[in-house]
Protein backbone atom coordinates (compact mmCIF):
# COMPACT_ATOMS: atom_id res chain seq x y z
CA UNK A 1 0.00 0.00 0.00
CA UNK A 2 1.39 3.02 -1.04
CA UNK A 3 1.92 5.66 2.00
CA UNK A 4 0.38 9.56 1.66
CA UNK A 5 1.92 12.11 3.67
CA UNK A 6 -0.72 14.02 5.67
CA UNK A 7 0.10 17.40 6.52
CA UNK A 8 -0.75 18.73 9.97
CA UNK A 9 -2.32 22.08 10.32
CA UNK A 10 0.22 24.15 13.08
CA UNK A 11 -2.11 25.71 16.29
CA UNK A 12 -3.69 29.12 15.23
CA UNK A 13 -3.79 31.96 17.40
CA UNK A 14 -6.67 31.34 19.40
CA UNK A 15 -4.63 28.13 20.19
CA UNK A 16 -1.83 29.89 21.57
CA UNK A 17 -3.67 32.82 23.47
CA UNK A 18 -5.62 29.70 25.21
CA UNK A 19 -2.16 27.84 26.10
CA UNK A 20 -1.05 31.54 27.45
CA UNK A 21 -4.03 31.97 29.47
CA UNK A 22 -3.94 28.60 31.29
CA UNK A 23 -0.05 29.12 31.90
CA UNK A 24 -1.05 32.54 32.80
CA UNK A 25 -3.69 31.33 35.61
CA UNK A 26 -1.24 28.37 36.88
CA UNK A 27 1.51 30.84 37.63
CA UNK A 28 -0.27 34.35 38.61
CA UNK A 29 -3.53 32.94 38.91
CA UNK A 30 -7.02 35.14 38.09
CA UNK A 31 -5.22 38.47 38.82
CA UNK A 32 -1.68 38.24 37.05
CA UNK A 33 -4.46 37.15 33.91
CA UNK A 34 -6.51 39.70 34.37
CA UNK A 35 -3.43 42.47 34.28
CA UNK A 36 -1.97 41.01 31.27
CA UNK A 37 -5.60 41.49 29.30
CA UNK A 38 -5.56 45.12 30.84
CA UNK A 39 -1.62 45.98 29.71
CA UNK A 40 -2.94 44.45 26.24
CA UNK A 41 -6.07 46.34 25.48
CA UNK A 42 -4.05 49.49 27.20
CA UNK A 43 -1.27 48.83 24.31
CA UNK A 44 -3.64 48.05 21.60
CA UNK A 45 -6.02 51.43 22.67
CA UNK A 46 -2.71 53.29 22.49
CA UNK A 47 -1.33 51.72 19.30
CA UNK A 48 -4.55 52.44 17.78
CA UNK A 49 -4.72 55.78 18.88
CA UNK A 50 -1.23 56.75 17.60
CA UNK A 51 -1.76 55.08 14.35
CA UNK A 52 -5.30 57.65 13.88
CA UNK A 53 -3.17 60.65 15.20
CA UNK A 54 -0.23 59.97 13.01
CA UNK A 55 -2.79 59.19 9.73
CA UNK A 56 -4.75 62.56 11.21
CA UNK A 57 -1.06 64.60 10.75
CA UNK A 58 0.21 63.48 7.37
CA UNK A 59 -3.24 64.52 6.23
CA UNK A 60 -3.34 67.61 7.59
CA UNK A 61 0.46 68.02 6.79
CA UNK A 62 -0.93 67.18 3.27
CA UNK A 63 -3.74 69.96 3.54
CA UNK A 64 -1.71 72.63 4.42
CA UNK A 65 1.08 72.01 1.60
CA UNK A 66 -1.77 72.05 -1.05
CA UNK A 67 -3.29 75.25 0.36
CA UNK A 68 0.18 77.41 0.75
CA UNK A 69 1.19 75.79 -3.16
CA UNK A 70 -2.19 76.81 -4.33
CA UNK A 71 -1.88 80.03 -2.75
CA UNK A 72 0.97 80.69 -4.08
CA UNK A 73 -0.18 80.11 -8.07
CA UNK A 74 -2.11 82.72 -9.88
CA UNK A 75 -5.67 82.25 -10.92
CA UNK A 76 -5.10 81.24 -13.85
CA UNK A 77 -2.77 78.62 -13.45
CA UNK A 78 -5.05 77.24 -10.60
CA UNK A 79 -7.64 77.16 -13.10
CA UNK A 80 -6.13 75.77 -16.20
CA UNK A 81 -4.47 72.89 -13.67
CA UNK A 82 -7.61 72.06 -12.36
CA UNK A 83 -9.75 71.85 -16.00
CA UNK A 84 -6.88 69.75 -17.05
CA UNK A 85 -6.86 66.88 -14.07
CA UNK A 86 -10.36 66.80 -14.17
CA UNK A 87 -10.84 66.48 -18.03
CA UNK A 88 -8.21 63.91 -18.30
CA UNK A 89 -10.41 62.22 -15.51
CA UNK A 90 -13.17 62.26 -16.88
CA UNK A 91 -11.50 61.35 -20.12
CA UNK A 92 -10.29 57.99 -18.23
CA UNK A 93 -13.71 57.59 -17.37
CA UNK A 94 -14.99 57.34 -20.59
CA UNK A 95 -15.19 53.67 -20.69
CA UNK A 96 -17.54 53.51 -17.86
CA UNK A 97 -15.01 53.47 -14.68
CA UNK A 98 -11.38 54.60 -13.72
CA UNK A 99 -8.83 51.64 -13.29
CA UNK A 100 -6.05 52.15 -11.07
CA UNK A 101 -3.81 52.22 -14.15
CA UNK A 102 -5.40 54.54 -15.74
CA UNK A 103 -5.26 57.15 -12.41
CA UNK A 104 -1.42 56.00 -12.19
CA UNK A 105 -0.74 57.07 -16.01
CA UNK A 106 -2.53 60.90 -15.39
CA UNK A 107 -0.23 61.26 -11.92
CA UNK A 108 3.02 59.76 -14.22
CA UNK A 109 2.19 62.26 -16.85
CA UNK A 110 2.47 65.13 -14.20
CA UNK A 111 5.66 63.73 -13.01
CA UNK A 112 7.44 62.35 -16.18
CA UNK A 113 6.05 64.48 -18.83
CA UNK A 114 5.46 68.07 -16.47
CA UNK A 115 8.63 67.32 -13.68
CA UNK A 116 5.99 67.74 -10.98
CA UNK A 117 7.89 67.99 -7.79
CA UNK A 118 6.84 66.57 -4.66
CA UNK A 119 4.54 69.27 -3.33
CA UNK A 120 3.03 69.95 -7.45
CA UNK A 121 2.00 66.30 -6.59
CA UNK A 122 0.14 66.90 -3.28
CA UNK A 123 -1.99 69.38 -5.32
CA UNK A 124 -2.75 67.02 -8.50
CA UNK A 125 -3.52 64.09 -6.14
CA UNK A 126 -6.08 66.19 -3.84
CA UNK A 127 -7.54 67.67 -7.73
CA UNK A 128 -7.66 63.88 -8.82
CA UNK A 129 -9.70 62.75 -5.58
CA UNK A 130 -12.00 65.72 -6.44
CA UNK A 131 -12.53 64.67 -10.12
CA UNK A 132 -13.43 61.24 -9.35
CA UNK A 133 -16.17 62.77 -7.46
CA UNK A 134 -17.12 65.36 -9.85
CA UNK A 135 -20.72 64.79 -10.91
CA UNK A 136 -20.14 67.25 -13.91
CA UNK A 137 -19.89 66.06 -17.69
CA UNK A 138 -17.08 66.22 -19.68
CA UNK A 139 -19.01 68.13 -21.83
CA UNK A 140 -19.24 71.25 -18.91
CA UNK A 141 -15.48 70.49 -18.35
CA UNK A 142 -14.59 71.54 -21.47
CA UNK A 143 -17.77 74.43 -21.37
CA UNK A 144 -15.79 75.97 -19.23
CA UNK A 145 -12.24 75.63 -20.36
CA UNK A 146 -13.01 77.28 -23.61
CA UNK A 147 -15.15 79.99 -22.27
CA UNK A 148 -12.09 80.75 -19.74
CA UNK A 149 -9.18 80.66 -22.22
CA UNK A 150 -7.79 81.85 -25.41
CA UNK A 151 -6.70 79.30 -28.72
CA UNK A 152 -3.20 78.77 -27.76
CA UNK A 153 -4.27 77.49 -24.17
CA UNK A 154 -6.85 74.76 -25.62
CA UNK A 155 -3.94 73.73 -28.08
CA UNK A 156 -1.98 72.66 -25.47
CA UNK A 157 -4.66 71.17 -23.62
CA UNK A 158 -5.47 69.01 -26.75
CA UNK A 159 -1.43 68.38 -26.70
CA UNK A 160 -1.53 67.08 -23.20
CA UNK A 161 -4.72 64.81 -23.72
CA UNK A 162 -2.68 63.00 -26.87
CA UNK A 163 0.08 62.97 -25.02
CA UNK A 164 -1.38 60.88 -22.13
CA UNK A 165 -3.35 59.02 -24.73
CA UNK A 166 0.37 57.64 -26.53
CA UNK A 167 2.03 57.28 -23.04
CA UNK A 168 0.02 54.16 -23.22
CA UNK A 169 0.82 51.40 -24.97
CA UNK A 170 -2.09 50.82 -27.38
CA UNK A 171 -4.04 54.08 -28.37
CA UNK A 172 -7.25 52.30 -29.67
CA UNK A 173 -9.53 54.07 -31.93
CA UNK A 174 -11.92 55.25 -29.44
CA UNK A 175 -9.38 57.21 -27.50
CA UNK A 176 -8.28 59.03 -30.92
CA UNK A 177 -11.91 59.74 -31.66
CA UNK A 178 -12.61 61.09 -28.09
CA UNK A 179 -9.29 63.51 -28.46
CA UNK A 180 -10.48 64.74 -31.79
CA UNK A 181 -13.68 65.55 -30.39
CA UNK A 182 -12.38 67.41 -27.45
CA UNK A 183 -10.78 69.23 -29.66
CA UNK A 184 -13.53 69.91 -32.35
CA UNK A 185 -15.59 70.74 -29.38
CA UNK A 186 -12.63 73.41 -28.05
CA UNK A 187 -12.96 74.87 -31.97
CA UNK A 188 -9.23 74.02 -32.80
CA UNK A 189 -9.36 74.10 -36.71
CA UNK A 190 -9.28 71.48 -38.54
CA UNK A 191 -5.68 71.86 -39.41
CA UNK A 192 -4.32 72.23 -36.38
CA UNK A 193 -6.54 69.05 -34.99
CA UNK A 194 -4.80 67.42 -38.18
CA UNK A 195 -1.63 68.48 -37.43
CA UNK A 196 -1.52 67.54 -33.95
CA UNK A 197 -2.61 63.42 -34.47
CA UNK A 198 -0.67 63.00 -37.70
CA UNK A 199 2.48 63.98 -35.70
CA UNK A 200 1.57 61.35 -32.48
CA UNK A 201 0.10 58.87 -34.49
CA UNK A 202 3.40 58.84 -36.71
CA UNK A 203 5.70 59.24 -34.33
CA UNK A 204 4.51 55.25 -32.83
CA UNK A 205 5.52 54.03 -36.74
CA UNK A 206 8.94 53.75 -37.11
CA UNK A 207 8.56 52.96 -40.71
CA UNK A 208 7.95 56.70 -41.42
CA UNK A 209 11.20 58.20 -42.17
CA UNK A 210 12.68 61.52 -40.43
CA UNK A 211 11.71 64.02 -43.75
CA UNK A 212 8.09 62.72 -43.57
CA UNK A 213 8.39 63.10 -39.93
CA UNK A 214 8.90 67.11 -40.67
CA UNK A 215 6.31 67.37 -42.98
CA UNK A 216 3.58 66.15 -40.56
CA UNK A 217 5.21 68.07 -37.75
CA UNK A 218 4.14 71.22 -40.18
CA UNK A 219 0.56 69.80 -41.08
CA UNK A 220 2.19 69.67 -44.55
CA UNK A 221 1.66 66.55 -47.39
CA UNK A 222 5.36 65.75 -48.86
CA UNK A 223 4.56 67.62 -52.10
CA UNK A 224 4.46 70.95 -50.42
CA UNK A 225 5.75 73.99 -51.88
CA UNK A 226 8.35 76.12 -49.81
CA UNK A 227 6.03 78.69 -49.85
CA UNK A 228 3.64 76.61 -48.31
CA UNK A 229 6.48 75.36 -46.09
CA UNK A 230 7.17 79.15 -44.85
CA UNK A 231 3.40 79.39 -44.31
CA UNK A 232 2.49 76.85 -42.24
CA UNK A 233 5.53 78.07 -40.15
CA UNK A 234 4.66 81.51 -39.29
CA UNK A 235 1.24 80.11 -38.59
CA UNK A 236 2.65 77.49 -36.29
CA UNK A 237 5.23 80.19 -34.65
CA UNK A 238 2.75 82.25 -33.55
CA UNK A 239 0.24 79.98 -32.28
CA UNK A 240 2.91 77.95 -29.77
CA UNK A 241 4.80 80.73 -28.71
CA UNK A 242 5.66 80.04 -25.54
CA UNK A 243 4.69 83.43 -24.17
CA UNK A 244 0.99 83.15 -25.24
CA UNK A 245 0.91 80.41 -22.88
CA UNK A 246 3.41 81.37 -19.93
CA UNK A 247 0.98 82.95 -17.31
CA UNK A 248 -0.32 79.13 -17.24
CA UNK A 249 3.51 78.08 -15.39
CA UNK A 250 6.24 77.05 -16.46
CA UNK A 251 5.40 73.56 -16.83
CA UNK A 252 3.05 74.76 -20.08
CA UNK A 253 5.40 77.10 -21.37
CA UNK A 254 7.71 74.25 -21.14
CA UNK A 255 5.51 72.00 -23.25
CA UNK A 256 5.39 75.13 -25.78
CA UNK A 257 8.69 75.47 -26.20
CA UNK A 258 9.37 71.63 -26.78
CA UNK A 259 6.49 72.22 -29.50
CA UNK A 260 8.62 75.24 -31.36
CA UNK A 261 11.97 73.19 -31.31
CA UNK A 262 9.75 70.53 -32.97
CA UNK A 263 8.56 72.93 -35.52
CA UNK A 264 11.75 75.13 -35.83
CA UNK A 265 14.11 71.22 -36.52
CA UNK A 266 11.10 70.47 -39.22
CA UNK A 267 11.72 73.68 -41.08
CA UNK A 268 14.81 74.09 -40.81
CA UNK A 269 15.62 70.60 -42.42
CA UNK A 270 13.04 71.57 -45.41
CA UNK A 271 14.71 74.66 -45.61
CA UNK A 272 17.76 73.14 -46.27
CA UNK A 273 16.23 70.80 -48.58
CA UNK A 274 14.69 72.94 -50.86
CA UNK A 275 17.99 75.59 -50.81
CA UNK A 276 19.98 72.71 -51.90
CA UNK A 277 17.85 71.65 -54.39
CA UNK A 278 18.44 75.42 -56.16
């Protein structure tokens, strides 16, 4: 007969406190027991109670970093910061619900793509607990970021959503059609709107070479004139300086003035180009 090997279960807890309490009364009897239950509800009362007053000080250690950064910022910024966590929110809700992942991808965004420091985090995580308990549409969202701010502003707000859209690893086509709506909806032109998913969309194929790269980065089809070339960028110039968008902080006129060093490489490589071809 073949022989099985039965494990054996080791005593729980209840098993040991019960040994403890019978070795307990032996030695000390009903008093010694009865002092070692007091000195461990005493301990556990006081653990307890330092564990609530050391949650109840990082929070309001928390609180009080968010409200002197806030202060701090102007209006503006406040206001633009706040549209923007709880649009890309809402934009992660779109689906239905908001995944962990998806929450962990906005706050990387801030802190890869924006070099969020420590306390610019405190802020965006309090703004993200409020937008997950926003009852507003994304449709008011965006109401009211294009009533309160100019073009440039809303072109770097449809920037940022891409740009959280392609820090994941499959866009699908949902996501592109919600980010072309947002910015439809914003009144971006259609060129711009264009201009802006040609260049993302491209940059994920690495079969496109670096001229065609250029071309898209100027809204332009590879038969352009220079003319046209020129054209598109003045137009381009103006509309990401960084100074239209500096009062929003530095963190946007940063993203501006990665745009122009995008647009000022594409035509100056076409430039070249087309002198050498005369």
């Amino acid at each position: 007969m073949r022989y099985q090997y039965h494990s054996h279960n080791q005593p729980g807890c209840g098993g040991c406190l019960l040994v403890a309490a019978l070795i307990l009364l032996a030695f000390g009897g009903a008093p010694l027991l009865i002092n070692v239950i007091g000195i461990l509800l005493s301990t556990g009362i006081f653990l307890f109670l330092a564990m609530f007053v050391a949650f109840w000080a990082f929070s309001f250690y928390i609180r009080r970093k968010v409200s002197e950064y806030e202060q701090s910022q102007t209006e503006s910024r406040k206001n633009f910061v706040s549209l923007l966590v709880h649009i890309l929110v809402k934009v992660a809700q779109f689906d239905g619900n908001i995944t962990r992942a998806e929450l962990q991808t906005i706050k990387n965004f801030f802190r890869a793509h924006l070099h969020y420091d420590q306390n610019q985090m405190f802020w965006v995580n309090e703004l993200i607990k409020d937008a997950t308990n926003n009852p507003d549409s994304l449709e008011t969202l965006l109401a009211q970021f294009r009533s309160s701010f100019a073009y440039e502003p809303r072109l770097i707000l449809v920037e940022l959503v891409y740009q959280v859209f392609f820090s994941n690893a499959r866009v699908t086509n949902q996501e592109l059609e919600l980010a072309r709506n947002i910015g439809e909806y914003l009144e971006l032109s259609s060129y711009d709107l264009q201009t802006i998913q040609s260049r993302y969309i491209h940059m994920r194929h690495a079969a496109v070479n670096q001229e065609q790269q250029y071309y898209e980065v100027l809204g332009l089809q590879a038969d352009a004139t220079f003319e046209e070339i020129k054209k598109a960028y003045r137009k381009l110039s103006m509309k990401y300086h960084p100074d239209k968008v500096g009062h929003l902080g530095e963190e946007f006129r940063g993203v501006a003035e990665e745009k122009m060093k995008e647009i000022n490489a594409a035509y100056q490589y076409l430039k070249t180009k087309f002198n050498n071809q005369h």
